[in-house]
C-alpha atoms as a PDB file:
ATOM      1  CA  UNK A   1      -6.862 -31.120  25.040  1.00  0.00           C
ATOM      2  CA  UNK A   2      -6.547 -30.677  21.217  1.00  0.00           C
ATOM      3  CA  UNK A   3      -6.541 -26.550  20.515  1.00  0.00           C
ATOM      4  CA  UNK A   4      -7.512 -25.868  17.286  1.00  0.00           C
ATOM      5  CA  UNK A   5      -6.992 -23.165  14.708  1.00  0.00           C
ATOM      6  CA  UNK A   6     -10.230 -21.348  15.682  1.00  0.00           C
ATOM      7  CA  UNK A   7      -9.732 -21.429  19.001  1.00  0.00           C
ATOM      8  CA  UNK A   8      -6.308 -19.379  18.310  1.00  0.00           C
ATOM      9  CA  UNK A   9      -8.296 -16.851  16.537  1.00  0.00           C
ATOM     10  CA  UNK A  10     -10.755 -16.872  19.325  1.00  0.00           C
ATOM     11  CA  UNK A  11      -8.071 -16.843  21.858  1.00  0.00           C
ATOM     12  CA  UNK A  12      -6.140 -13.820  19.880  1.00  0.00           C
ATOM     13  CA  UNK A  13      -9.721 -11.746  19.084  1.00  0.00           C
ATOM     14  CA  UNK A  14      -9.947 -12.050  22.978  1.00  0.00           C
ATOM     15  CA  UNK A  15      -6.563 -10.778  23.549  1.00  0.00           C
ATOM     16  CA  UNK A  16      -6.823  -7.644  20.870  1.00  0.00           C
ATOM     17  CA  UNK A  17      -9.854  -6.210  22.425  1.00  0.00           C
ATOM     18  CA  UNK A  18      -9.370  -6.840  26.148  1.00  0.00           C
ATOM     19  CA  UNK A  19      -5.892  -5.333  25.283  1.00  0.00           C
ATOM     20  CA  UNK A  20      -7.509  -2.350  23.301  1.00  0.00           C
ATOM     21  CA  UNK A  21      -9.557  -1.516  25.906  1.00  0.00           C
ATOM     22  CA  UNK A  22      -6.296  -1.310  28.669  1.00  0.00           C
ATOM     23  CA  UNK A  23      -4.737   1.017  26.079  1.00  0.00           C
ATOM     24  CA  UNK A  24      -7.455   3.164  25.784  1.00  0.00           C
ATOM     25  CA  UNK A  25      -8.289   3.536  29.771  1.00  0.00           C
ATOM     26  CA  UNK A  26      -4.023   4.170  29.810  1.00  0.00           C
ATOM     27  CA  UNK A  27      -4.367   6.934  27.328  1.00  0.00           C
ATOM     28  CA  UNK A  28      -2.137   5.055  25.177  1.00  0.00           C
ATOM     29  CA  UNK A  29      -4.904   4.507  22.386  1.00  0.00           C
ATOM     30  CA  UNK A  30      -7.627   6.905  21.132  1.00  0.00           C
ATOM     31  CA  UNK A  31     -10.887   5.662  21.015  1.00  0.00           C
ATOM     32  CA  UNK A  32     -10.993   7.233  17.217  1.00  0.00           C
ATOM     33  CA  UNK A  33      -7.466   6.444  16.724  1.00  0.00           C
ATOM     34  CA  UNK A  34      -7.085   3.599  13.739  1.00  0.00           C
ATOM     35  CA  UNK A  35      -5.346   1.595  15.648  1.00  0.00           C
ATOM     36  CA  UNK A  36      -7.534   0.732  18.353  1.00  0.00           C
ATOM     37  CA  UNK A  37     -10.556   0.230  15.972  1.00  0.00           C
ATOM     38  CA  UNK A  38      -8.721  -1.971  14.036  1.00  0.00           C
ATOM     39  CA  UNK A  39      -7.577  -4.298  16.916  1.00  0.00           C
ATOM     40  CA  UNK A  40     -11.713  -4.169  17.844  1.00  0.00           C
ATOM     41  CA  UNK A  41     -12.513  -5.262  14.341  1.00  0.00           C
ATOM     42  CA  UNK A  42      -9.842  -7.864  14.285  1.00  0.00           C
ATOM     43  CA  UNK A  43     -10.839  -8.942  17.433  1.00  0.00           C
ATOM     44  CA  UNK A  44     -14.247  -9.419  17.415  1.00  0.00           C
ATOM     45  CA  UNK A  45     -13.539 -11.434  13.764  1.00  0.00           C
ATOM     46  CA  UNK A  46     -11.197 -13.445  15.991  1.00  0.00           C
ATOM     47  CA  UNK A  47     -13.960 -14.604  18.064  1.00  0.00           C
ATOM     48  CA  UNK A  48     -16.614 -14.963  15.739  1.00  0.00           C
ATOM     49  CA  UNK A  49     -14.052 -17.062  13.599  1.00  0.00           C
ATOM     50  CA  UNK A  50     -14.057 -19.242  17.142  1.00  0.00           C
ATOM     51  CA  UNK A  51     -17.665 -18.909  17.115  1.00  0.00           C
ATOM     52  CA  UNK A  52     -18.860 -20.636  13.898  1.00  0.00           C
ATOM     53  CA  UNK A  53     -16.163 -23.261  13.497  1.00  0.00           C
ATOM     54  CA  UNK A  54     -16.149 -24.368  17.060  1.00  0.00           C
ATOM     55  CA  UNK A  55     -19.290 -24.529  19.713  1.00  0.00           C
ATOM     56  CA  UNK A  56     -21.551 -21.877  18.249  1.00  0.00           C
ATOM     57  CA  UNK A  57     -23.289 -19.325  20.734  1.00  0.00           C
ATOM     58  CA  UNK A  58     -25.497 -17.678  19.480  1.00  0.00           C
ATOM     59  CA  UNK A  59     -25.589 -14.366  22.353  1.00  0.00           C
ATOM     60  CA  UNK A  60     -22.145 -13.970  22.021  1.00  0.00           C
ATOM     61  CA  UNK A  61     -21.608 -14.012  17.853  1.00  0.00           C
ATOM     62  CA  UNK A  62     -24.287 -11.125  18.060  1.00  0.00           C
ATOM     63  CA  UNK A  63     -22.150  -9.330  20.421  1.00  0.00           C
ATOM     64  CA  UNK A  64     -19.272  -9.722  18.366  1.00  0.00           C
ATOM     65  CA  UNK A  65     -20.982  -9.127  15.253  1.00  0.00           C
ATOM     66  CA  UNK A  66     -22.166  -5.580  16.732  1.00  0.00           C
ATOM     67  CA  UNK A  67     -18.869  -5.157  17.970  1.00  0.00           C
ATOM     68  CA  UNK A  68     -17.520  -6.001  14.528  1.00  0.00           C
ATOM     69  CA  UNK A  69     -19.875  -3.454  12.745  1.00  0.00           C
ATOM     70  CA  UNK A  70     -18.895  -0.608  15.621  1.00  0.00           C
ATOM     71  CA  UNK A  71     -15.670  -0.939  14.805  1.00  0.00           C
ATOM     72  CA  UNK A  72     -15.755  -0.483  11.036  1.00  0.00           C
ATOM     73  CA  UNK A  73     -17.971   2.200  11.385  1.00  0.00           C
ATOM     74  CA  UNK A  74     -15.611   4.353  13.764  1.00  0.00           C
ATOM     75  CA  UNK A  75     -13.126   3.574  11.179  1.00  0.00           C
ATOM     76  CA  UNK A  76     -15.264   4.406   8.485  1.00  0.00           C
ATOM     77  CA  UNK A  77     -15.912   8.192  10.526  1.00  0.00           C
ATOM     78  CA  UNK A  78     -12.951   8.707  11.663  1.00  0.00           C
ATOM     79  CA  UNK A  79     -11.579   7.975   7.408  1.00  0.00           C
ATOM     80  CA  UNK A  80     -14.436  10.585   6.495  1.00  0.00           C
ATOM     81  CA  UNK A  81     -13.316  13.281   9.389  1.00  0.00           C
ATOM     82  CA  UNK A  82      -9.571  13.106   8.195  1.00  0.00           C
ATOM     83  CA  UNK A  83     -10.740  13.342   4.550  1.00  0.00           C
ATOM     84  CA  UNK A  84     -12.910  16.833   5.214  1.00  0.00           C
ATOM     85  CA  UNK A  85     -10.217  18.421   6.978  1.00  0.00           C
ATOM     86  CA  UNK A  86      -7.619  17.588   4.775  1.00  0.00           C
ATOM     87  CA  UNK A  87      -9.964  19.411   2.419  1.00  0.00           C
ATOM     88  CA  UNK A  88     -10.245  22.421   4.272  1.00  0.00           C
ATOM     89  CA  UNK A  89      -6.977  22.812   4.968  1.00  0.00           C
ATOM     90  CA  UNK A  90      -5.993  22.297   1.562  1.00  0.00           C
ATOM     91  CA  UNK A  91      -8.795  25.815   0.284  1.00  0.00           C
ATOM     92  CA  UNK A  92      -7.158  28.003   3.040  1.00  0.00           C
ATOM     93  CA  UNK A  93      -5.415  30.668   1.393  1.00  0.00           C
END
């Protein structure tokens, strides 16, 4: 059995989120914390990498693509949240 470049990143995108999700139910990782958004987004890139260069399913690259778009947009919040408070913190007196 030949394994192939995309199935490393599938293999890996597997790996990140599976292991994101045992950090968060640990309390090691915040489910708004950059860190475990980023290892969703790099996961679920991981395994649609897998996905379109090796046997394509069609279910499961949706799934990852939502996952993919969840991800970024947590980050996205979480980058907007952080910017307003520095901002109010910054016109205390």
């Amino acid at each position: 059995m030949t394994v192939t470049w995309h199935d490393w990143a599938g293999y890996i995108g597997v790996v990140l989120v599976l292991l994101a999700y045992l950090l968060l139910q640990a309390h090691k990782l915040h489910g708004n914390g950059l860190i475990y958004q980023l290892m969703n987004v790099l996961g679920a890139a991981g395994v649609m990498l897998s996905l379109v260069f090796g046997a394509f399913n069609a279910p499961a690259f949706f799934m990852q693509v939502a996952w993919l778009l969840i991800g970024i947009y947590g980050i996205t919040r979480s980058a907007r949240v952080r910017r307003q408070a520095r901002e109010i913190t910054h016109k205390s007196p």
